[in-house]
Every structure is written in C-alpha cells, then in structure tokens.
C-alpha atoms as a PDB file:
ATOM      1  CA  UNK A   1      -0.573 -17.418   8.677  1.00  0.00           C
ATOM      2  CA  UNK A   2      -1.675 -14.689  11.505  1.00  0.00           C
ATOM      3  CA  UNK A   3       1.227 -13.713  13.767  1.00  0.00           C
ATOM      4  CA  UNK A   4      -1.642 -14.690  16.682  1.00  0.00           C
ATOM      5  CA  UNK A   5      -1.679 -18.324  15.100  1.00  0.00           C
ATOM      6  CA  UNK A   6       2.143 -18.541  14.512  1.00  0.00           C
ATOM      7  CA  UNK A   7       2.613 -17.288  18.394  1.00  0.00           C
ATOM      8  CA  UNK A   8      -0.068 -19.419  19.993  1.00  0.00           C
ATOM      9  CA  UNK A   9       0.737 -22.421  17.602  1.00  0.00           C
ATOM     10  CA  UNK A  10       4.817 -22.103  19.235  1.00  0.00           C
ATOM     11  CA  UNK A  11       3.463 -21.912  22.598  1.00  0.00           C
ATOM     12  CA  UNK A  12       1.420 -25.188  22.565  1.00  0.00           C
ATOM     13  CA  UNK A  13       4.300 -26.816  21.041  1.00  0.00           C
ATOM     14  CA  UNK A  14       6.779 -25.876  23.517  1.00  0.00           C
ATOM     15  CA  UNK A  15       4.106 -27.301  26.191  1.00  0.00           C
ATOM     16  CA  UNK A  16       4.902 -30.609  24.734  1.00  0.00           C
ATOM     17  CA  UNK A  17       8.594 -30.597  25.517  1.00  0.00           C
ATOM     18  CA  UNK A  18      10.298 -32.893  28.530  1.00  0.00           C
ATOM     19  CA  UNK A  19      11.183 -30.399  31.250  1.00  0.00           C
ATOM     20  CA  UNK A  20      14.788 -30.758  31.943  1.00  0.00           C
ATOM     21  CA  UNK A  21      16.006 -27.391  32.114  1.00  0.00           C
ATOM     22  CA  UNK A  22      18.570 -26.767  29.945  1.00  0.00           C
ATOM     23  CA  UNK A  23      17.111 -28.844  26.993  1.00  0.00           C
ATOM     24  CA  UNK A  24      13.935 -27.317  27.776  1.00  0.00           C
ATOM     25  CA  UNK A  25      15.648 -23.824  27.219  1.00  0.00           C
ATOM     26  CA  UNK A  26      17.384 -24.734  24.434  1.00  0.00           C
ATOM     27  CA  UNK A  27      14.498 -26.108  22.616  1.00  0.00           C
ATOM     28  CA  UNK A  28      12.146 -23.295  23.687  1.00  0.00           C
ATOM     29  CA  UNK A  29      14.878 -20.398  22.265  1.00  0.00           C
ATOM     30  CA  UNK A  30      14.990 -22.821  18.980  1.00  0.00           C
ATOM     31  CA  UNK A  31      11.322 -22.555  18.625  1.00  0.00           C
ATOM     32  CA  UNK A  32      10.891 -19.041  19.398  1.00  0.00           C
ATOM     33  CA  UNK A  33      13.401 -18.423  16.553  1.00  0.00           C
ATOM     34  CA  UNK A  34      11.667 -20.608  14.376  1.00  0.00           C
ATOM     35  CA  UNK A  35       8.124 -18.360  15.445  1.00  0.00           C
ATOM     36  CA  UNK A  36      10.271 -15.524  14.277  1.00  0.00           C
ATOM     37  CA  UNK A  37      11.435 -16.608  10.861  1.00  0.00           C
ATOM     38  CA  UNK A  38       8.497 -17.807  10.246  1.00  0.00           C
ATOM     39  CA  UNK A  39       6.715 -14.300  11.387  1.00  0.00           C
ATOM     40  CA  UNK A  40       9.323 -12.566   8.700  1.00  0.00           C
ATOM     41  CA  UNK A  41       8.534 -14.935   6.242  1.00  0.00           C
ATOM     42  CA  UNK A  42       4.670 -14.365   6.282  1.00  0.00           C
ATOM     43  CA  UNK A  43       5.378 -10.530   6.272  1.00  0.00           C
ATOM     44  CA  UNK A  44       7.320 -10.362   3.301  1.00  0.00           C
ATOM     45  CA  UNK A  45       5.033 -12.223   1.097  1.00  0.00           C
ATOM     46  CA  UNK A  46       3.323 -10.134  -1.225  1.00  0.00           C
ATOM     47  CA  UNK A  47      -0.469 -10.284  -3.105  1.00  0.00           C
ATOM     48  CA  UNK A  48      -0.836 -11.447  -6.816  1.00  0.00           C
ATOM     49  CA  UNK A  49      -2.898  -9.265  -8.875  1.00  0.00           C
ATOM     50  CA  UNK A  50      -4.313 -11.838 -10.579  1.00  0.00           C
ATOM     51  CA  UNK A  51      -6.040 -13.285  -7.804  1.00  0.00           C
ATOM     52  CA  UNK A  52      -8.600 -10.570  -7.888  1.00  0.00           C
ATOM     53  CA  UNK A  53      -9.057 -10.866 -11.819  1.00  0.00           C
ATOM     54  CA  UNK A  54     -12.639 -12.243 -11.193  1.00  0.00           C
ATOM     55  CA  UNK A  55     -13.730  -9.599  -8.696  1.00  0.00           C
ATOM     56  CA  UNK A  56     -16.392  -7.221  -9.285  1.00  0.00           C
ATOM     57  CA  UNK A  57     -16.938  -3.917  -9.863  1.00  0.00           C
ATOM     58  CA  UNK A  58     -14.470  -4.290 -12.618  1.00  0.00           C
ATOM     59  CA  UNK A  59     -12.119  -1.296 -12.558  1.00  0.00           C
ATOM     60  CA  UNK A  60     -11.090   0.660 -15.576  1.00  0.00           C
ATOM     61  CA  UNK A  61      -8.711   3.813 -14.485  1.00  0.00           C
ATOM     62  CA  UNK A  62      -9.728   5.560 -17.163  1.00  0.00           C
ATOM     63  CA  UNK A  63     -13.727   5.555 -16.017  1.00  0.00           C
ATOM     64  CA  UNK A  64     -12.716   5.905 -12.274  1.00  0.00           C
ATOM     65  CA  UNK A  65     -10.733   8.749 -12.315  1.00  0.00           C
ATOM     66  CA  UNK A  66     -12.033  10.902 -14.897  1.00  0.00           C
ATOM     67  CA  UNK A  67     -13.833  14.102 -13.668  1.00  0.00           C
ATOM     68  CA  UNK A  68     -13.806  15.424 -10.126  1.00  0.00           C
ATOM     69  CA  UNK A  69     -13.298  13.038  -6.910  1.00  0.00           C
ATOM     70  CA  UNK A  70     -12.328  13.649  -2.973  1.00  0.00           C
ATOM     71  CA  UNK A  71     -10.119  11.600  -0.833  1.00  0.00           C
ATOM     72  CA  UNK A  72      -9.717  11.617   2.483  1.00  0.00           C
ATOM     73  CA  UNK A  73      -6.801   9.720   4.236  1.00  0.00           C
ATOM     74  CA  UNK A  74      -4.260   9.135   7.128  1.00  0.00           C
ATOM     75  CA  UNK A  75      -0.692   8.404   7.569  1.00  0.00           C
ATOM     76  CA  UNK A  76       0.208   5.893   9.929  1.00  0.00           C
ATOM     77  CA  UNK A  77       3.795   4.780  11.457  1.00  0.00           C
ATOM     78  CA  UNK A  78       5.260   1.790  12.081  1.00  0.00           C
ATOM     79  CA  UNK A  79       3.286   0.863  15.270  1.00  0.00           C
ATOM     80  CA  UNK A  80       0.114   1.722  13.768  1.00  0.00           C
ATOM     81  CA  UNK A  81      -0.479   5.019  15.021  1.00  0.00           C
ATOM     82  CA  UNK A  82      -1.967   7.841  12.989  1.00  0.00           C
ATOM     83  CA  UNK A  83       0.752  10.917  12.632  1.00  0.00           C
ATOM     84  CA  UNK A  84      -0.959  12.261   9.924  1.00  0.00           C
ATOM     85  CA  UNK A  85      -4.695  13.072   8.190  1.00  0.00           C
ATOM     86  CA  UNK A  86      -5.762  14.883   4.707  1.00  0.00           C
ATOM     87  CA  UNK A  87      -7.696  15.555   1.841  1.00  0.00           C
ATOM     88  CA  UNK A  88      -7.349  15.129  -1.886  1.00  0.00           C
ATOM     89  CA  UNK A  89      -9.432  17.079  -4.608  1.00  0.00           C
ATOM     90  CA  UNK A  90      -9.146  15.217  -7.697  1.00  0.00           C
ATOM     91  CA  UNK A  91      -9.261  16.790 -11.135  1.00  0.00           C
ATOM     92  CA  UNK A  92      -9.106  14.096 -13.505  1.00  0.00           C
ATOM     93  CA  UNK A  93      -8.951  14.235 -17.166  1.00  0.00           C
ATOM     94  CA  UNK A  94      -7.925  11.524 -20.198  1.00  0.00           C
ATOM     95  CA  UNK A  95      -7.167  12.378 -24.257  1.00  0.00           C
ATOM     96  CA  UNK A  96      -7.181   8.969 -25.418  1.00  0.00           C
ATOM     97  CA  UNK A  97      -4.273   6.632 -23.297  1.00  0.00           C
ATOM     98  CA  UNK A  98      -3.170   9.129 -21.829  1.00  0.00           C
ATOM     99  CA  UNK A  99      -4.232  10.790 -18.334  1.00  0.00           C
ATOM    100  CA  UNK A 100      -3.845  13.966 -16.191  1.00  0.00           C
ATOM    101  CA  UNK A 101      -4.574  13.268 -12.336  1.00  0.00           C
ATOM    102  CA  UNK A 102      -4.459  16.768 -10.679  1.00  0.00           C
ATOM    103  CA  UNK A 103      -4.092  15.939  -7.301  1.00  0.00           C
ATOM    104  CA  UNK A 104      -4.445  19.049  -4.468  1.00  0.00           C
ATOM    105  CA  UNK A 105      -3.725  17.941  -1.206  1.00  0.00           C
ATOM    106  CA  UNK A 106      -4.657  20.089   2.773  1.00  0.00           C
ATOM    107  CA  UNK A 107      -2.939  18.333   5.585  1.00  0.00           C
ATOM    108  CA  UNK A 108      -4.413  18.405   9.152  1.00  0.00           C
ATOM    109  CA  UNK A 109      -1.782  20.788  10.158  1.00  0.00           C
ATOM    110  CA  UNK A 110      -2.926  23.218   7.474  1.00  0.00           C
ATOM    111  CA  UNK A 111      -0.504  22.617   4.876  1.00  0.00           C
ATOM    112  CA  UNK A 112      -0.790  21.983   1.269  1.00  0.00           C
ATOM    113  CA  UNK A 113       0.569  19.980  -1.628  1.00  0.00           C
ATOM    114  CA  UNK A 114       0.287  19.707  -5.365  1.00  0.00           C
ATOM    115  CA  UNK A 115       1.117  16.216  -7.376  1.00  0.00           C
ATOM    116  CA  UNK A 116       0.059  15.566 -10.602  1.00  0.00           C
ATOM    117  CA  UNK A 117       0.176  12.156 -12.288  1.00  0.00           C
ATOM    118  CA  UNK A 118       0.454  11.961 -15.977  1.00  0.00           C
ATOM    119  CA  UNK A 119      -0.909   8.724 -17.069  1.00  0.00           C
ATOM    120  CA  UNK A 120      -0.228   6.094 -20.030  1.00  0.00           C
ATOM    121  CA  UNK A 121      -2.379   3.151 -20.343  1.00  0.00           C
ATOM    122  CA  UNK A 122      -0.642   0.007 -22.128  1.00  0.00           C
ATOM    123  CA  UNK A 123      -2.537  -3.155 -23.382  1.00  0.00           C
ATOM    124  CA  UNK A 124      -3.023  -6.092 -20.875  1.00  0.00           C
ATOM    125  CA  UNK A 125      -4.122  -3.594 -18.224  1.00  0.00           C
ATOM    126  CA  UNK A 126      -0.740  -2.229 -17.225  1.00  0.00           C
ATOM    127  CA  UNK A 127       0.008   1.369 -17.019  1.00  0.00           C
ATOM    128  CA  UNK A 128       2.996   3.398 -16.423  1.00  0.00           C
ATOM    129  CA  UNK A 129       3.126   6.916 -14.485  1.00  0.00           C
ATOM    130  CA  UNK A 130       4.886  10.053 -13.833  1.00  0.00           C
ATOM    131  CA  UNK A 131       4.972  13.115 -11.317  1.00  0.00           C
ATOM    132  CA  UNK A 132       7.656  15.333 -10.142  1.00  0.00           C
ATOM    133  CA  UNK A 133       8.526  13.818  -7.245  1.00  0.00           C
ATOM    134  CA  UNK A 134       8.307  10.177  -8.336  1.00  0.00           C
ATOM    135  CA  UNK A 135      12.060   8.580  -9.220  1.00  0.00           C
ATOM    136  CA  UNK A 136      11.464   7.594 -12.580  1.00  0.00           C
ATOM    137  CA  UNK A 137       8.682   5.724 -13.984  1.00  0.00           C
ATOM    138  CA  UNK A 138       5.649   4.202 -11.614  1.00  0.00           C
ATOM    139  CA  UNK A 139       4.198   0.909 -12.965  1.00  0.00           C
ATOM    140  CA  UNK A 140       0.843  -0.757 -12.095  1.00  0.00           C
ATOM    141  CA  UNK A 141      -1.433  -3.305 -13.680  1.00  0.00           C
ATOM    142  CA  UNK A 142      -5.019  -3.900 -13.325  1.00  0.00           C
ATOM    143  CA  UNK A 143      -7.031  -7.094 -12.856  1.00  0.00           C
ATOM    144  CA  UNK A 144     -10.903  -7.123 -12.111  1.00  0.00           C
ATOM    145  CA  UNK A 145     -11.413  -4.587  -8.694  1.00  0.00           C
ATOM    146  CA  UNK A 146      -8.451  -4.016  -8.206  1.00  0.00           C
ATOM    147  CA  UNK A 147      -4.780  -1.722  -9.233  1.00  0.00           C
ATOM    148  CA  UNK A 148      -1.379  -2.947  -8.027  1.00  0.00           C
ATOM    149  CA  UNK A 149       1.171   0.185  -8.526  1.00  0.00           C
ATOM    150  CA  UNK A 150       4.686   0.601  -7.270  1.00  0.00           C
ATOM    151  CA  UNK A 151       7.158   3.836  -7.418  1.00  0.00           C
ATOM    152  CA  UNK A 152       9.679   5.418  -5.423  1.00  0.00           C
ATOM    153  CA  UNK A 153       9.381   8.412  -4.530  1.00  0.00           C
ATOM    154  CA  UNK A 154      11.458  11.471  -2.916  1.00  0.00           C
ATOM    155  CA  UNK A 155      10.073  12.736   0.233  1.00  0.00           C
ATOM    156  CA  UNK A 156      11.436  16.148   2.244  1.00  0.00           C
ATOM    157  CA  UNK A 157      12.218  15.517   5.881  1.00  0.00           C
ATOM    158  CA  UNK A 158      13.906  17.920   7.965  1.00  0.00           C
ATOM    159  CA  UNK A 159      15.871  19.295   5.216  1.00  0.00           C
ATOM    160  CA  UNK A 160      16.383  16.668   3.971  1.00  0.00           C
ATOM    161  CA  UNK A 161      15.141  14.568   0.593  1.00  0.00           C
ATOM    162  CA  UNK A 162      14.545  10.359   1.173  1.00  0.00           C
ATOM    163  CA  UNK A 163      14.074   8.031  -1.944  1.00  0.00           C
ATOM    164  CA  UNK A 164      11.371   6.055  -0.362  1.00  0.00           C
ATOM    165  CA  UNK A 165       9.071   2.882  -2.240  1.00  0.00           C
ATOM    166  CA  UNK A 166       5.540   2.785  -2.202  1.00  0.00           C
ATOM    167  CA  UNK A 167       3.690  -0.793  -2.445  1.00  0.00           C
ATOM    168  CA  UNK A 168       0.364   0.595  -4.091  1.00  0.00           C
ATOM    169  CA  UNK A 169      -2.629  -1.361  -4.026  1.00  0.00           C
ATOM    170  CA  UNK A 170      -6.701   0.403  -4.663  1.00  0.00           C
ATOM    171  CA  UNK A 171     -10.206  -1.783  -4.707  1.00  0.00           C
ATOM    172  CA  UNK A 172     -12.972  -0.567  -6.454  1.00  0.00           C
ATOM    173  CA  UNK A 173     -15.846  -1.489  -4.215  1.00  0.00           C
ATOM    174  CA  UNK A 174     -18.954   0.451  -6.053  1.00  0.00           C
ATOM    175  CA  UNK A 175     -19.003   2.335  -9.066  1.00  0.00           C
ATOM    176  CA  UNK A 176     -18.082   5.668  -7.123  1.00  0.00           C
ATOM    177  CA  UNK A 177     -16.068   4.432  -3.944  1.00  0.00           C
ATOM    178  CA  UNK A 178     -12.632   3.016  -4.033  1.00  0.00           C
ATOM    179  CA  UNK A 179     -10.151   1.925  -1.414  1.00  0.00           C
ATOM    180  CA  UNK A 180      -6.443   2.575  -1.389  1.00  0.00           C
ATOM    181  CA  UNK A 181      -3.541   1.061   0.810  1.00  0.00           C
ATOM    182  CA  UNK A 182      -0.447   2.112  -0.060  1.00  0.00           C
ATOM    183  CA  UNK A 183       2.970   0.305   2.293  1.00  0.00           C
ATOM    184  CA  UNK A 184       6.280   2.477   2.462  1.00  0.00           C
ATOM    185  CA  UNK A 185       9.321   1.405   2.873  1.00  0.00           C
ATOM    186  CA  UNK A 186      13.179   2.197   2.792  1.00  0.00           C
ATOM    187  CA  UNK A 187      16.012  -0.612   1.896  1.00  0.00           C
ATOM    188  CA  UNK A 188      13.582  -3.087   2.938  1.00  0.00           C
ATOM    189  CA  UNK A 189      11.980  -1.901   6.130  1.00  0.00           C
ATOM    190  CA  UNK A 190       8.810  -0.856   6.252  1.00  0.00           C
ATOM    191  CA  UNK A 191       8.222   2.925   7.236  1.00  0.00           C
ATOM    192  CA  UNK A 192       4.861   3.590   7.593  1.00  0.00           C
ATOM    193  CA  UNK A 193       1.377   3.155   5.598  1.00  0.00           C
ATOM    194  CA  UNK A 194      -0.374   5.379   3.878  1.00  0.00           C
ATOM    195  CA  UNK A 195      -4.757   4.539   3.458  1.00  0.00           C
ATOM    196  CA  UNK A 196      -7.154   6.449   2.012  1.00  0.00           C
ATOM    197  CA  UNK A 197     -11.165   6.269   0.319  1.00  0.00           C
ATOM    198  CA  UNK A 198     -11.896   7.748  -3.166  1.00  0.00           C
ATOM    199  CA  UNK A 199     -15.385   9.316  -3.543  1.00  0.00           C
ATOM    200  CA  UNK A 200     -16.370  10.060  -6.927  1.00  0.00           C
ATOM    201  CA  UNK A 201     -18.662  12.965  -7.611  1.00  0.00           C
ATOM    202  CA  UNK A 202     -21.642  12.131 -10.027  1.00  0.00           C
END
C-alpha cells in the first residue's frame, strides 16, 4: 500500500474517535504506531521474479550484453537526492556459458573505475557472477523482461572498506534499451540507490 494511502487512511480513522482527551491521545499514538508498522512492513516486502515471467521483450543476458553498450546513471541517498552521476562503456563478450562484462566507469567528478563481471549461465535462467570487489559469488535469475541479482560488495569510503548488499533488479524494455535499479543497504538499512539506462549499440 502507498505510504500516502497508509497516512491518509490513519488520519480519517482517527477522525472517527470520541474526543475525550486522554483516550483520544491514547488511541491516536496507537494508531500512528500502527501507520508505522504498517509503513515498515510495506517497505520490506520484496518483488517475485516470477511475476514478470510473461513480460515482453524477453531478456536473454547473453544477447543483451554481448558487444559494446553505454550506461549512464546516478547515485542517490537516502532522501532521494542525487550525490552522484556517471557513465559506463560496456565491452561485452560470451564463449559459450560463460561471460566477460568489461565495465569502464567516469564519474561526474572526473574519476574513473574498472569492474569486470565474469559470467556463468546455469539452466532455469539463473546465473552466478564474479568481480574483484564483489564478496563472493553474485546470484540472479531471469524471468521474461526482467533480471533479479543480489551481491555484496566492498566499497572504499574515507579510508575505509564497507561490505555493503546490492538488491539488483534490470527491465528490458526494447531490444536495445534496458533499465536498472539497484537498492543498497547495510545490516538492514537501506543506504542509498543506485539507477541507471543501458543503450545498446547496433
């Protein structure tokens, strides 16, 4: 449900209540906590790949990112606001199940990055991934548009290095543009959110 529903749906039920102050307080803080749990609740649910398994374009990784694509993106924080912007070349090449994304990044500041992904494609759709600065194995599955994919992964910060989890999730939308929302997180608290469009040169 919409936090906008949850709050206005709290409000018109508190506008029902008898108006003797102290039970009207009471039951008033009761249903502002119940607003809240409920508001937690709704943002910890989570999408179901399979939902999407009749949705067109049907995406194969191994089609989409194969050859040379760009990506442009932004990083924004918790309160929605962009800290960050970049660019992605794409080098992209498969032998068989197994896959090479060559990812170069520039960063609005000027900076620059290098990532690659190495690839394995397993029956039912699922796939597995590595890169240097992913904690172990990534996993991700595909079902009709779309590519669910979580890692962790470390990230420098002031000297320091954080494990932090991604919550991966791309929609093929034509046969050359792709979507990509990607939720970070750290013990459970959401960080920031990384979005970004795929363009794939023909």
């Amino acid at each position: 449900m919409p936090a906008a529903l949850c709050a206005k749906n709290a409000g018109s039920r508190a506008a029902l209540l008898p108006h003797h102050p102290k039970e009207t307080m009471k039951r008033r803080l009761l249903l502002s906590a119940s607003a809240a749990a409920g508001l937690a609740l709704t943002g910890c649910a989570s999408q179901d790949i399979d939902s999407y398994a009749n949705q067109k374009p049907t995406l194969d990784l191994r089609t989409y990112f194969n050859g040379t694509l760009d990506a442009y993106g932004i990083f924004t924080d918790r309160s929605g606001a962009v800290v960050k912007r970049f660019t992605v070349l794409m080098v992209c090449t498969w032998n068989g199940n197994e896959g090479v994304l060559d990812e170069s990044f520039t960063y609005s500041d000027g900076t620059t990055q290098k990532r690659i992904w190495r690839l394995t494609q397993l029956p039912d759709g699922r796939y597995t991934g590595r890169a240097d600065d992913v904690v172990g194995e990534a996993t991700g599955q595909t079902r009709g548009n779309a590519f669910h994919w979580t890692y962790t992964m470390s990230l420098p910060v002031d000297g320091k290095v954080y494990e932090v989890q991604f919550d991966d999730w791309m929609y093929l939308m034509t046969d050359t543009v792709m979507l990509n929302k990607a939720g970070m997180s750290k013990f459970g608290f959401k960080l920031g959110e990384v979005t970004l469009s795929f363009t794939k040169r023909i």
